[in-house]
N, C-alpha and C. Protein backbone atom coordinates (compact mmCIF):
# COMPACT_ATOMS: atom_id res chain seq x y z
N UNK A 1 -8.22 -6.45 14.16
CA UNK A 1 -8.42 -7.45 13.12
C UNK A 1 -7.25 -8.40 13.03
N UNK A 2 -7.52 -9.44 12.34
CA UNK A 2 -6.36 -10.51 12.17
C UNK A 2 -5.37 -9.73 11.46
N UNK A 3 -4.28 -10.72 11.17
CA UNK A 3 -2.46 -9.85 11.13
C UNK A 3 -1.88 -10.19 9.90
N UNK A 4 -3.32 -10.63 8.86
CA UNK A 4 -3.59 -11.07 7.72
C UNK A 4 -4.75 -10.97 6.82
N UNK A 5 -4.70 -10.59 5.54
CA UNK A 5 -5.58 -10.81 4.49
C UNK A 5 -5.88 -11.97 3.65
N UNK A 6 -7.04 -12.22 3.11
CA UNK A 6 -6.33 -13.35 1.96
C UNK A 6 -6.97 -12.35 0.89
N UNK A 7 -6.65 -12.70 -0.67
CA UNK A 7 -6.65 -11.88 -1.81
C UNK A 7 -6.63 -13.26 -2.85
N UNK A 8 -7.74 -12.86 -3.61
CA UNK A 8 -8.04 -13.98 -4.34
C UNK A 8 -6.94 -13.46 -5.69
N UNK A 9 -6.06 -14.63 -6.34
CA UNK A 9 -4.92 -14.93 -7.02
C UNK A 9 -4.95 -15.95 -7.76
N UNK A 10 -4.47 -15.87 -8.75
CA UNK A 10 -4.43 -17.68 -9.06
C UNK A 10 -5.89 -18.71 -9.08
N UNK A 11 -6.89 -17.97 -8.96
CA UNK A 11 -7.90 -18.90 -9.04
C UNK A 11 -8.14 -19.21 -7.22
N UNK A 12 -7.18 -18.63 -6.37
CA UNK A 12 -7.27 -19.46 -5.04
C UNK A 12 -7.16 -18.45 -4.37
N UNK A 13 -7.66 -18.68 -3.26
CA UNK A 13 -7.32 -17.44 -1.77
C UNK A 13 -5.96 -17.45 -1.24
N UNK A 14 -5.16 -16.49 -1.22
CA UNK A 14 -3.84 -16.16 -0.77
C UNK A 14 -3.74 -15.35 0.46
N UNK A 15 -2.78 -15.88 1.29
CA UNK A 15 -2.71 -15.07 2.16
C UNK A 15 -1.82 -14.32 2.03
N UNK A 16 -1.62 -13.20 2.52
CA UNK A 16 -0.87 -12.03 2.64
C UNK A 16 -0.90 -11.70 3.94
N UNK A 17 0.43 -11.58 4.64
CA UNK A 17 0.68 -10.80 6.36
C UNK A 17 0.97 -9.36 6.13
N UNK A 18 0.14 -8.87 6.61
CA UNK A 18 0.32 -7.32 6.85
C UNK A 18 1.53 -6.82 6.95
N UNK A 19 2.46 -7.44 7.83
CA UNK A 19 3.65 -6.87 8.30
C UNK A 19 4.64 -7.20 6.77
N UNK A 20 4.53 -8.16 5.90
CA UNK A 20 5.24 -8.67 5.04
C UNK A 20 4.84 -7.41 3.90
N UNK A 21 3.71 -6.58 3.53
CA UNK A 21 3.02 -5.75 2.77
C UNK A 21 3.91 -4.39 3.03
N UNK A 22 4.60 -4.36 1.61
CA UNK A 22 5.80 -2.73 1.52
C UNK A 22 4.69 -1.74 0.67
N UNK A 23 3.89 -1.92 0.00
CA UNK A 23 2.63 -1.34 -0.88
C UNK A 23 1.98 -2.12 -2.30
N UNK A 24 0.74 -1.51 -2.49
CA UNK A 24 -0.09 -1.75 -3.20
C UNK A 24 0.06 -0.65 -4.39
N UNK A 25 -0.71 -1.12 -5.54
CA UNK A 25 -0.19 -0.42 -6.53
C UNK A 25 -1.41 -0.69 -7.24
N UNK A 26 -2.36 -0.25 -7.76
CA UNK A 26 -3.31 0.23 -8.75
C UNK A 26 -3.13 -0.01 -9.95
N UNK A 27 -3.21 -1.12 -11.10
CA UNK A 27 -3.30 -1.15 -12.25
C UNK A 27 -4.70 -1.75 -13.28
N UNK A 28 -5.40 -0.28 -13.48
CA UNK A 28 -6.56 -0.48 -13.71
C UNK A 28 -8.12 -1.27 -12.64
N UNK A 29 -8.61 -2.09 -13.44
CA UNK A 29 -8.98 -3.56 -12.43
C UNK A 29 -8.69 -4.19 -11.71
N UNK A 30 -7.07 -3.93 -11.73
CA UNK A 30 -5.95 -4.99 -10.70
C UNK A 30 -5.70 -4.40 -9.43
N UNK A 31 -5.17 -4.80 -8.22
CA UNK A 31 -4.02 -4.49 -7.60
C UNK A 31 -3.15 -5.55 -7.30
N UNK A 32 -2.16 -4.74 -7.44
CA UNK A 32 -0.47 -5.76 -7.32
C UNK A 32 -0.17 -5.32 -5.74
N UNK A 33 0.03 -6.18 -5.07
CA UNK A 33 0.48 -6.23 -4.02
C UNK A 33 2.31 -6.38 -4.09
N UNK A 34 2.99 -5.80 -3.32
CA UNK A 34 4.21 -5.74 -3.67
C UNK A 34 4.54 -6.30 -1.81
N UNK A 35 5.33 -7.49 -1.67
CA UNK A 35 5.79 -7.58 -0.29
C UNK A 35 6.92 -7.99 -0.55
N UNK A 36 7.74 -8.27 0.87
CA UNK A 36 8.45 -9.16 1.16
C UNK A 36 9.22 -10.14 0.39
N UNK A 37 7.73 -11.24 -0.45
CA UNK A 37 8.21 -12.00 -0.31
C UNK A 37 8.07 -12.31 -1.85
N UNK A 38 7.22 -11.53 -2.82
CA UNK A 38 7.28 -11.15 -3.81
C UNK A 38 5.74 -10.63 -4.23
N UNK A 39 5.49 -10.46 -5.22
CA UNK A 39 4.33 -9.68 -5.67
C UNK A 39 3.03 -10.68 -6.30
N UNK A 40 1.89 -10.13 -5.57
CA UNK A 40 0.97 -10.67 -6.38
C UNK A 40 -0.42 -9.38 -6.43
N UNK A 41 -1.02 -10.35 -7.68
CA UNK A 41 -2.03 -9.46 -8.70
C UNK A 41 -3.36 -10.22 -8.01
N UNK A 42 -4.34 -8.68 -7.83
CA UNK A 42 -6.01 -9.34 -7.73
C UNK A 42 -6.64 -8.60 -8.33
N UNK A 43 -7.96 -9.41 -8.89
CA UNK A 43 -8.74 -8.62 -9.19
C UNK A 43 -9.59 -7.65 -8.43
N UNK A 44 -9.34 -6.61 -8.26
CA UNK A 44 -10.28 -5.62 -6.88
C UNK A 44 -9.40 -4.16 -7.09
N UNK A 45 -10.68 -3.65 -6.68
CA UNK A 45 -10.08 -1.85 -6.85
C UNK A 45 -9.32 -1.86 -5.65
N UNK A 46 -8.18 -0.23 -5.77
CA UNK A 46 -7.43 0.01 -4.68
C UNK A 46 -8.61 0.53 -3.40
N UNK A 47 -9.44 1.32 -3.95
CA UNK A 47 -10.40 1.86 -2.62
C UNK A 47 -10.80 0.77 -1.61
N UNK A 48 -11.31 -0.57 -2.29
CA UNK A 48 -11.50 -1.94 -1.49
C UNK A 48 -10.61 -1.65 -0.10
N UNK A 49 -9.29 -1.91 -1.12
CA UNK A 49 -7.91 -2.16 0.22
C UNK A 49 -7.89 -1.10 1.46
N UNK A 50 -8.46 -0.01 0.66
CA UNK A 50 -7.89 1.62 1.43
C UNK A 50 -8.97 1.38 2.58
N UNK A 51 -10.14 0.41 2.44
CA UNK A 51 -11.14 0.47 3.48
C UNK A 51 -11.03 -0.81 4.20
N UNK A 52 -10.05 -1.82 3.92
CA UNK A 52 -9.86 -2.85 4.56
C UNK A 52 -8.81 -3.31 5.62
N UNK A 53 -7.60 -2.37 4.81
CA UNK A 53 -6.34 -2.08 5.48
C UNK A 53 -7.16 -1.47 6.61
N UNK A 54 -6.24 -1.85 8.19
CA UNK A 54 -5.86 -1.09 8.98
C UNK A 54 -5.24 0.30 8.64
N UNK A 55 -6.11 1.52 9.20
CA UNK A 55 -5.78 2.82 8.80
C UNK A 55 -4.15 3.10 9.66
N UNK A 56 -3.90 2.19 10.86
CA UNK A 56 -3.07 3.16 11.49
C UNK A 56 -1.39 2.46 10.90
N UNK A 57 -1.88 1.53 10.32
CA UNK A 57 -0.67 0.94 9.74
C UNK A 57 -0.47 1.28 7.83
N UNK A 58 -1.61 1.41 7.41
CA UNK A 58 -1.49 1.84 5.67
C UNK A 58 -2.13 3.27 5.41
N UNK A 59 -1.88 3.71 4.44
CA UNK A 59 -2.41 4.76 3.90
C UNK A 59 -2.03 5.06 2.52
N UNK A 60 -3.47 5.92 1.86
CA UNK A 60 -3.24 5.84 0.53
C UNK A 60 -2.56 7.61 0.13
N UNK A 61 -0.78 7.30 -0.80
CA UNK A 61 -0.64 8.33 -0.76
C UNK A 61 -0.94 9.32 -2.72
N UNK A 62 -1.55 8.55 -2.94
CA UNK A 62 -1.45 8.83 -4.85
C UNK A 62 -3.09 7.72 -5.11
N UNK A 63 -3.60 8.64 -5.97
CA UNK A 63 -4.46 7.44 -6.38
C UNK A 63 -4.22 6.11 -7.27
N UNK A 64 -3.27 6.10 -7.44
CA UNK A 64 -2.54 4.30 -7.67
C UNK A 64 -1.81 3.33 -6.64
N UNK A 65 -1.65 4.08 -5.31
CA UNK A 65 -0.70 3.65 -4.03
C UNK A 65 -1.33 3.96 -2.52
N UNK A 66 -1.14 2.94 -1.99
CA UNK A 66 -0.92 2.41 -0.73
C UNK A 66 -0.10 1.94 0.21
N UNK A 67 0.78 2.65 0.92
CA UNK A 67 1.84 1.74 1.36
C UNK A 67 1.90 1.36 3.13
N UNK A 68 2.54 0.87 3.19
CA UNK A 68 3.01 0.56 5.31
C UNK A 68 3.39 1.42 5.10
N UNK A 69 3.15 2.18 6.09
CA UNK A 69 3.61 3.33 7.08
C UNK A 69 5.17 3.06 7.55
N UNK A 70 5.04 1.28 8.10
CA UNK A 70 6.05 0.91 8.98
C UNK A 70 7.29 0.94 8.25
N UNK A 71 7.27 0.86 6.56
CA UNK A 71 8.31 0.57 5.41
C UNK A 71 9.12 1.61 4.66
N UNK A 72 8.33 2.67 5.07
CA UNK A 72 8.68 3.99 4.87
C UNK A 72 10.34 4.26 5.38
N UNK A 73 11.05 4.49 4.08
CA UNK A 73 12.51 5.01 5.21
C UNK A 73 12.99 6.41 5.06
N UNK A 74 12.00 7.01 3.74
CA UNK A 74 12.52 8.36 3.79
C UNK A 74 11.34 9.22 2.95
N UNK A 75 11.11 10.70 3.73
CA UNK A 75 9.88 11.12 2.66
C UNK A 75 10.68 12.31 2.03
N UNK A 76 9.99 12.69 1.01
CA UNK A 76 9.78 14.40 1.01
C UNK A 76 8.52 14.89 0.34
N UNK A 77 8.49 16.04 -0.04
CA UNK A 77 7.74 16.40 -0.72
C UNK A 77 7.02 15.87 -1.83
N UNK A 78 8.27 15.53 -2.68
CA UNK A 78 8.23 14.79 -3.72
C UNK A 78 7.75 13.35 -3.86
N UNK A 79 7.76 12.85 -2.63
CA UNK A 79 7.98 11.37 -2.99
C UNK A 79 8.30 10.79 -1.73
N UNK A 80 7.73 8.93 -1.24
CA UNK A 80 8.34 8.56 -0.09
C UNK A 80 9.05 7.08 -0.87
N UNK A 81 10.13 7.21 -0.25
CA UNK A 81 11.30 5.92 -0.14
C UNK A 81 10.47 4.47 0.66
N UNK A 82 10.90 3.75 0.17
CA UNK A 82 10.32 2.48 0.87
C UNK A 82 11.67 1.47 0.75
N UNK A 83 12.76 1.75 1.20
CA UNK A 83 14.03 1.23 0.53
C UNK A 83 14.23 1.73 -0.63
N UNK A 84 14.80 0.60 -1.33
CA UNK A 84 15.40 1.34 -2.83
C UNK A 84 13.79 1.92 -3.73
N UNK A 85 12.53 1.71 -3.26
CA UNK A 85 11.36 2.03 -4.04
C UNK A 85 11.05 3.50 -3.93
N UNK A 86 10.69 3.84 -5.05
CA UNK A 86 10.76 5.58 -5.02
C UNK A 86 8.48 5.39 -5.45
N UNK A 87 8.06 6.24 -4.56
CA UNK A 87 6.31 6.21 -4.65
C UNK A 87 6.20 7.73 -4.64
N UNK A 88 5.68 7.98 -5.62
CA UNK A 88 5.06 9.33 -5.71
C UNK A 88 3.83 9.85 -4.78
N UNK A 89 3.78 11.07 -4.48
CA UNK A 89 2.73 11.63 -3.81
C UNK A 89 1.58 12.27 -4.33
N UNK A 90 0.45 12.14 -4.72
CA UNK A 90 -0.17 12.51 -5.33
C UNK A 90 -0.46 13.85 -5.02
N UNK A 91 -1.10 15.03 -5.99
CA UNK A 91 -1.10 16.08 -5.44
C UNK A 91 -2.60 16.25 -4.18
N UNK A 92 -3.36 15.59 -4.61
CA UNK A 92 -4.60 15.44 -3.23
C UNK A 92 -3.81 15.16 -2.09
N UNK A 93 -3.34 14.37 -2.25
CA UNK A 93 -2.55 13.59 -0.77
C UNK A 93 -1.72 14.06 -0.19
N UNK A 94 -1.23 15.32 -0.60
CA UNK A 94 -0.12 16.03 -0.08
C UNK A 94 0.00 16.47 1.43
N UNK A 95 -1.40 17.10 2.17
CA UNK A 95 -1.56 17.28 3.07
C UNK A 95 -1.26 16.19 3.90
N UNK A 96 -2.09 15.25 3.55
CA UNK A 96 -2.43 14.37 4.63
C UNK A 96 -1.52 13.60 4.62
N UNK A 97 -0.20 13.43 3.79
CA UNK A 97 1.08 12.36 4.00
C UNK A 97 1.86 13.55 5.02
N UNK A 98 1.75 14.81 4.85
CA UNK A 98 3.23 15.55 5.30
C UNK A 98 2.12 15.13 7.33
N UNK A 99 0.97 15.43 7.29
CA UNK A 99 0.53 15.31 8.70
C UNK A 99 0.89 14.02 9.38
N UNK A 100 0.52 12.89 8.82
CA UNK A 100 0.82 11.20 9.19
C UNK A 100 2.16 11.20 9.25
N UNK A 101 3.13 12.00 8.61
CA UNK A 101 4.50 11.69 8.87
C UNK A 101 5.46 12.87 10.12
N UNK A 102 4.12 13.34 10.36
CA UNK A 102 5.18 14.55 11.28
C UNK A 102 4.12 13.80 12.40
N UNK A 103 3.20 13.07 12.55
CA UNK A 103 2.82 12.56 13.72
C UNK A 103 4.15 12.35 15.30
């Protein structure tokens, strides 16, 4: 697929580059996209994204979060680092983050 989304914002279609995308974040009706280059809000569920995103580059680890794989700088149990961003692991997701990260 292309190396981009657009995400309706502002009344207008936005683009967003995949590679620029550190995670998504779940608030209610919304998702906030968090990148690069700063953050923006759409109206659309997180499941949308979880089926739109490229699987081998995103994954959902909490049912409020989505993040790059590629942005990841530190996990544990508890929680993965995305730089200074601390993302919780949900307890469903537990399996399937510790497997994607010992890939």
């Amino acid at each position: 697929g292309p190396p981009f989304l657009f995400v309706r914002a502002d009344r207008k279609q936005v683009k967003i580059l995949l590679d620029e995308i550190v995670y998504l974040e779940s608030m209610k009706d919304y998702v906030r996209f968090v990148t690069e280059k700063g953050k923006i809000t759409t109206k659309q569920s997180i499941t949308y994204f979880e089926e739109h995103l490229p699987p081998d580059r995103f994954f959902r680890v909490h049912r409020s979060f989505i993040v790059s794989k590629e942005k990841i700088t530190a996990w544990s149990a508890e929680g993965l680092e995305l730089g200074a961003v601390h993302i919780p692991i949900g307890r469903q997701y537990k399996q399937l983050v510790e497997k994607e990260m010992q890939r």
